[in-house]
PDB file of N, CA and C in Angstrom:
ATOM      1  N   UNK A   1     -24.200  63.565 -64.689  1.00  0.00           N
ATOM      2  CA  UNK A   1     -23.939  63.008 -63.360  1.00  0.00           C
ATOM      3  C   UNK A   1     -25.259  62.697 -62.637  1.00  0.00           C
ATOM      4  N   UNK A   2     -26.065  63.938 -62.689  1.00  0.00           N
ATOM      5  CA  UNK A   2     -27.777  63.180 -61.622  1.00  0.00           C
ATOM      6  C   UNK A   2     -28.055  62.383 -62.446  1.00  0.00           C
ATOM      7  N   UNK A   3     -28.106  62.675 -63.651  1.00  0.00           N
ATOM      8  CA  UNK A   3     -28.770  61.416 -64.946  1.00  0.00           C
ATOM      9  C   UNK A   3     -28.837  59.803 -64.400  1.00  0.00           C
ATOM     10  N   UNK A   4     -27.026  59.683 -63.906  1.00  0.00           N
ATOM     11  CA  UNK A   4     -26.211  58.341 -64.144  1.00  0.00           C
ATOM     12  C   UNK A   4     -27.158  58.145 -62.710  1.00  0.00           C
ATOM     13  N   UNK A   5     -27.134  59.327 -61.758  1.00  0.00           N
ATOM     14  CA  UNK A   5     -27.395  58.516 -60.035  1.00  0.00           C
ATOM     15  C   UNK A   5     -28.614  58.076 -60.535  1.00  0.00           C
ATOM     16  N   UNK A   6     -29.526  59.026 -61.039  1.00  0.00           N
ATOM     17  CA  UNK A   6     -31.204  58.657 -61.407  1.00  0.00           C
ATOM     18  C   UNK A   6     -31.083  57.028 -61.961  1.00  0.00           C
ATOM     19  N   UNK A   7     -30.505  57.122 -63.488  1.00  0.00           N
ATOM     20  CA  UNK A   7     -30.407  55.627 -63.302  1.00  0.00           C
ATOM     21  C   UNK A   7     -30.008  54.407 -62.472  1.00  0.00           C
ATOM     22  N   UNK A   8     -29.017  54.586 -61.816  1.00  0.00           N
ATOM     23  CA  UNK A   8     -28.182  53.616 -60.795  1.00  0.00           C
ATOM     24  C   UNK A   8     -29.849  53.581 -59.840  1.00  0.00           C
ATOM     25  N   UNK A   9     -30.367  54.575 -59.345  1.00  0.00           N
ATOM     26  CA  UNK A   9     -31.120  53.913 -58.020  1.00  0.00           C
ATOM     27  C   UNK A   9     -32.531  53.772 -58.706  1.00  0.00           C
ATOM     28  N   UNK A  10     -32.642  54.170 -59.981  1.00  0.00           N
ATOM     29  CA  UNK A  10     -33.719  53.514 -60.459  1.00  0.00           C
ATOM     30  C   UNK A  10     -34.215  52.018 -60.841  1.00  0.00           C
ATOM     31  N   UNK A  11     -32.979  51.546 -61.445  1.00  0.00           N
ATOM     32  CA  UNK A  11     -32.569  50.340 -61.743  1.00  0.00           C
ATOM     33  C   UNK A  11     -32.482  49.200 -60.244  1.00  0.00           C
ATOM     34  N   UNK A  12     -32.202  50.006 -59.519  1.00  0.00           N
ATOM     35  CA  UNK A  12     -31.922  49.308 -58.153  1.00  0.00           C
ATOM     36  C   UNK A  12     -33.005  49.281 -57.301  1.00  0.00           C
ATOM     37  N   UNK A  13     -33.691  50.198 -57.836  1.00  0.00           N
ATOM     38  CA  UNK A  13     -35.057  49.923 -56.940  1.00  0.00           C
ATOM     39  C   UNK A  13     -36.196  49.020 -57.703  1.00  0.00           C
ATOM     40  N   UNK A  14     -36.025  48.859 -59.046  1.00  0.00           N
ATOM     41  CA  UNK A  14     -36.585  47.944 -59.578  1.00  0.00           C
ATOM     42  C   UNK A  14     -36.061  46.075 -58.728  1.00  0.00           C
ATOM     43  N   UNK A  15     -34.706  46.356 -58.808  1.00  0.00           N
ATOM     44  CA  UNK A  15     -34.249  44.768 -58.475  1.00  0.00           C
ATOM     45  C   UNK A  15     -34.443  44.624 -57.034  1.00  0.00           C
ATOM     46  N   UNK A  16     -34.988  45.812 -55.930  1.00  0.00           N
ATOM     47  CA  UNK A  16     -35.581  45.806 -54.553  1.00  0.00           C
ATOM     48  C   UNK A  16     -36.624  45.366 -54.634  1.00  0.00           C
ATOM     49  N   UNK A  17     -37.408  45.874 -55.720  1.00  0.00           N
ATOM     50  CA  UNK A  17     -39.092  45.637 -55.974  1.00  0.00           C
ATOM     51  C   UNK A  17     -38.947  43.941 -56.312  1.00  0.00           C
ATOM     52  N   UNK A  18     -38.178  43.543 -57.473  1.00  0.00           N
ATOM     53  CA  UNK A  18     -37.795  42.082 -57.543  1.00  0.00           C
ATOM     54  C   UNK A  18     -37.679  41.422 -56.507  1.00  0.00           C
ATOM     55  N   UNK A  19     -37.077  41.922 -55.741  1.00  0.00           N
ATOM     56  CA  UNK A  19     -36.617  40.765 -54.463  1.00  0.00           C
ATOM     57  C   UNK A  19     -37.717  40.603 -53.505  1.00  0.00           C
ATOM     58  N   UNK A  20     -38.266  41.863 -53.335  1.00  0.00           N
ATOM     59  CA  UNK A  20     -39.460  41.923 -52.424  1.00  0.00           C
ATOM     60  C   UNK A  20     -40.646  41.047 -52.795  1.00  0.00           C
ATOM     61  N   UNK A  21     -40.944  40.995 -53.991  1.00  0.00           N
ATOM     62  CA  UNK A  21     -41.662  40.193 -54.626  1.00  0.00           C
ATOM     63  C   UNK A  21     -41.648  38.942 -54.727  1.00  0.00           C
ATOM     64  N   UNK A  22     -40.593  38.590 -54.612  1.00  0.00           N
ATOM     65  CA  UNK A  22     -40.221  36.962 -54.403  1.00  0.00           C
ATOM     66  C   UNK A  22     -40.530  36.303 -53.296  1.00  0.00           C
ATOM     67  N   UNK A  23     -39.714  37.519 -52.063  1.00  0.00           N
ATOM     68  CA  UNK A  23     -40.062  37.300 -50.815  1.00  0.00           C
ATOM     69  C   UNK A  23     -41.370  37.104 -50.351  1.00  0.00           C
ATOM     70  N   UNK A  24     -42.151  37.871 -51.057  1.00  0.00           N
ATOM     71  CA  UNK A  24     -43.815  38.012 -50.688  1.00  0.00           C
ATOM     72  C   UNK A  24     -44.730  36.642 -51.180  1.00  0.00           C
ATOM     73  N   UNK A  25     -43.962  36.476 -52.567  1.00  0.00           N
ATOM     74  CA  UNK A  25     -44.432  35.091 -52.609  1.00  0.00           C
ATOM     75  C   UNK A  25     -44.100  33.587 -51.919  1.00  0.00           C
ATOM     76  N   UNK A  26     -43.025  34.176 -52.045  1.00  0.00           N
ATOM     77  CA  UNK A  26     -42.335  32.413 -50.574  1.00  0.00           C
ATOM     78  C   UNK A  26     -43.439  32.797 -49.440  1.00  0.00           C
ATOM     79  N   UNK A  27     -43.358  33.934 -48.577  1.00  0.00           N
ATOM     80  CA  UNK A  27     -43.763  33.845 -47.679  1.00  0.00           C
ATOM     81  C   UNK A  27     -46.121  33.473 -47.725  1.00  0.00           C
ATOM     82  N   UNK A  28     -46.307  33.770 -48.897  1.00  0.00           N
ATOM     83  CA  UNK A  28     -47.167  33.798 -49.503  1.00  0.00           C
ATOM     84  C   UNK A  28     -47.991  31.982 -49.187  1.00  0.00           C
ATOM     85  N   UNK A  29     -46.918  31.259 -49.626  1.00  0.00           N
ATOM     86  CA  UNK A  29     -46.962  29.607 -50.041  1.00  0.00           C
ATOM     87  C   UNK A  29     -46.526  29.106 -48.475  1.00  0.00           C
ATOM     88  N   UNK A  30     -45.426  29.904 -47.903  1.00  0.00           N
ATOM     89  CA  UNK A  30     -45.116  28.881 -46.548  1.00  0.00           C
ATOM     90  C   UNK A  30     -46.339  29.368 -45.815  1.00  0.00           C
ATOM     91  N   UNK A  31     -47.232  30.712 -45.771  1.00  0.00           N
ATOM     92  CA  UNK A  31     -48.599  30.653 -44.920  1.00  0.00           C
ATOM     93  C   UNK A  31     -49.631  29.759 -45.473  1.00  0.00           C
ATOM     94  N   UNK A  32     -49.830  29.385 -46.669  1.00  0.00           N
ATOM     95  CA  UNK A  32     -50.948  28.556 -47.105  1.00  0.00           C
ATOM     96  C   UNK A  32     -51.103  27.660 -46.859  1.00  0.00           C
ATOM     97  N   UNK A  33     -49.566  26.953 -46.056  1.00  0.00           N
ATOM     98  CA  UNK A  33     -49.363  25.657 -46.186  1.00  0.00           C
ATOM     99  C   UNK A  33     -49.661  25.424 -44.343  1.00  0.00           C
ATOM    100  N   UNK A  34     -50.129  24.183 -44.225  1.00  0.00           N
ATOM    101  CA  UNK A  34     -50.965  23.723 -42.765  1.00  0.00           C
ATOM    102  C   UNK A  34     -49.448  23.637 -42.053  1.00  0.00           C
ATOM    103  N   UNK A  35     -49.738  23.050 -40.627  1.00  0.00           N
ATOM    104  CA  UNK A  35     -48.427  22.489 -40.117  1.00  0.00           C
ATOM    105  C   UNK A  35     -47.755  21.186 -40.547  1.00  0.00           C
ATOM    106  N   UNK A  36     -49.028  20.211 -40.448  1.00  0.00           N
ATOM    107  CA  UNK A  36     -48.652  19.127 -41.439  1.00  0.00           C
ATOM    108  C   UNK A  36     -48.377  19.214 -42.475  1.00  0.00           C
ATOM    109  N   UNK A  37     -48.533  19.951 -43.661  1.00  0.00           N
ATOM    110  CA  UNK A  37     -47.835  19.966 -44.985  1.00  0.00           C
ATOM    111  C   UNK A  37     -46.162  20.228 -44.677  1.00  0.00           C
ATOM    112  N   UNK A  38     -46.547  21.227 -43.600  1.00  0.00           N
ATOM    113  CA  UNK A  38     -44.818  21.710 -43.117  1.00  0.00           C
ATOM    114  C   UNK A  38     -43.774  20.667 -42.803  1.00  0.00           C
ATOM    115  N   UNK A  39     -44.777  19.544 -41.955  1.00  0.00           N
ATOM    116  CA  UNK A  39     -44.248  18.183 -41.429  1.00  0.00           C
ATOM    117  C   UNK A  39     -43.964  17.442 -42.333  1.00  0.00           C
ATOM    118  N   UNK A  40     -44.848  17.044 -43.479  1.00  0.00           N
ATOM    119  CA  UNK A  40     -44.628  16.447 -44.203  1.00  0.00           C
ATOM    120  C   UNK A  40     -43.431  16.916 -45.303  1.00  0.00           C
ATOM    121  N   UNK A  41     -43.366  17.843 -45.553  1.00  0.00           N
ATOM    122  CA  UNK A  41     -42.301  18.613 -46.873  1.00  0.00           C
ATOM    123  C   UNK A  41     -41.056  18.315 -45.910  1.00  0.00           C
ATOM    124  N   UNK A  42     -40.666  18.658 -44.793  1.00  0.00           N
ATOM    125  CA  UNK A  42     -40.006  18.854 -44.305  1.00  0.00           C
ATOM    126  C   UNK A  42     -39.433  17.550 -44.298  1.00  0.00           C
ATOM    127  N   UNK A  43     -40.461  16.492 -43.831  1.00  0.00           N
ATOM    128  CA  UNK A  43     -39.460  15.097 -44.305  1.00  0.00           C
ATOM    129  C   UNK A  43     -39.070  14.562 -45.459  1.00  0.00           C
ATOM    130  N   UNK A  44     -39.890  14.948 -46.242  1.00  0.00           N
ATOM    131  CA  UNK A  44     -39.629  14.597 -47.482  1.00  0.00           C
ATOM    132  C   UNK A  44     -38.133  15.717 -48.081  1.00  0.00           C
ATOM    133  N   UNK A  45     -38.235  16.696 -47.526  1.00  0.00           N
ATOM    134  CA  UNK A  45     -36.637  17.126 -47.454  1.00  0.00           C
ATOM    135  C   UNK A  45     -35.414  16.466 -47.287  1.00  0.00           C
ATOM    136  N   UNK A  46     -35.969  15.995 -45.669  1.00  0.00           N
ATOM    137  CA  UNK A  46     -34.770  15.052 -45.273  1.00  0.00           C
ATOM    138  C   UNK A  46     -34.328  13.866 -45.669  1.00  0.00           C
ATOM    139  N   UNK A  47     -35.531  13.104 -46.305  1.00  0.00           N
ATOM    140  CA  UNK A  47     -35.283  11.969 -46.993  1.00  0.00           C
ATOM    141  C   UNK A  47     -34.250  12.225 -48.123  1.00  0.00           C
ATOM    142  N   UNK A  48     -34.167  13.137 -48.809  1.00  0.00           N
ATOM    143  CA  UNK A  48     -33.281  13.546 -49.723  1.00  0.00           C
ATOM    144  C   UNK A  48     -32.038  13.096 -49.426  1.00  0.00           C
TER     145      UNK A  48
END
């Protein structure tokens, strides 16, 4: 039974660490980027 919890929130804190990581990188690329790149992507969004 602790075995199964150990695994369950081990496993789950790996796919927290995953997500966080992702997050860190988006947020990573939307700071690098100027306001105008922002302006520009952003239309080029909408043009879509």
């Amino acid at each position: 039974m602790v075995f199964k919890i150990l695994k369950l929130s081990t496993s789950e804190l790996f796919f927290m660490l995953g997500i966080l990581r992702i997050i860190n990188i988006i947020l990573q690329i939307m700071l690098e980027l100027t306001f105008e790149d922002k302006k520009k992507a952003f239309q080029n969004w909408k043009a879509f």
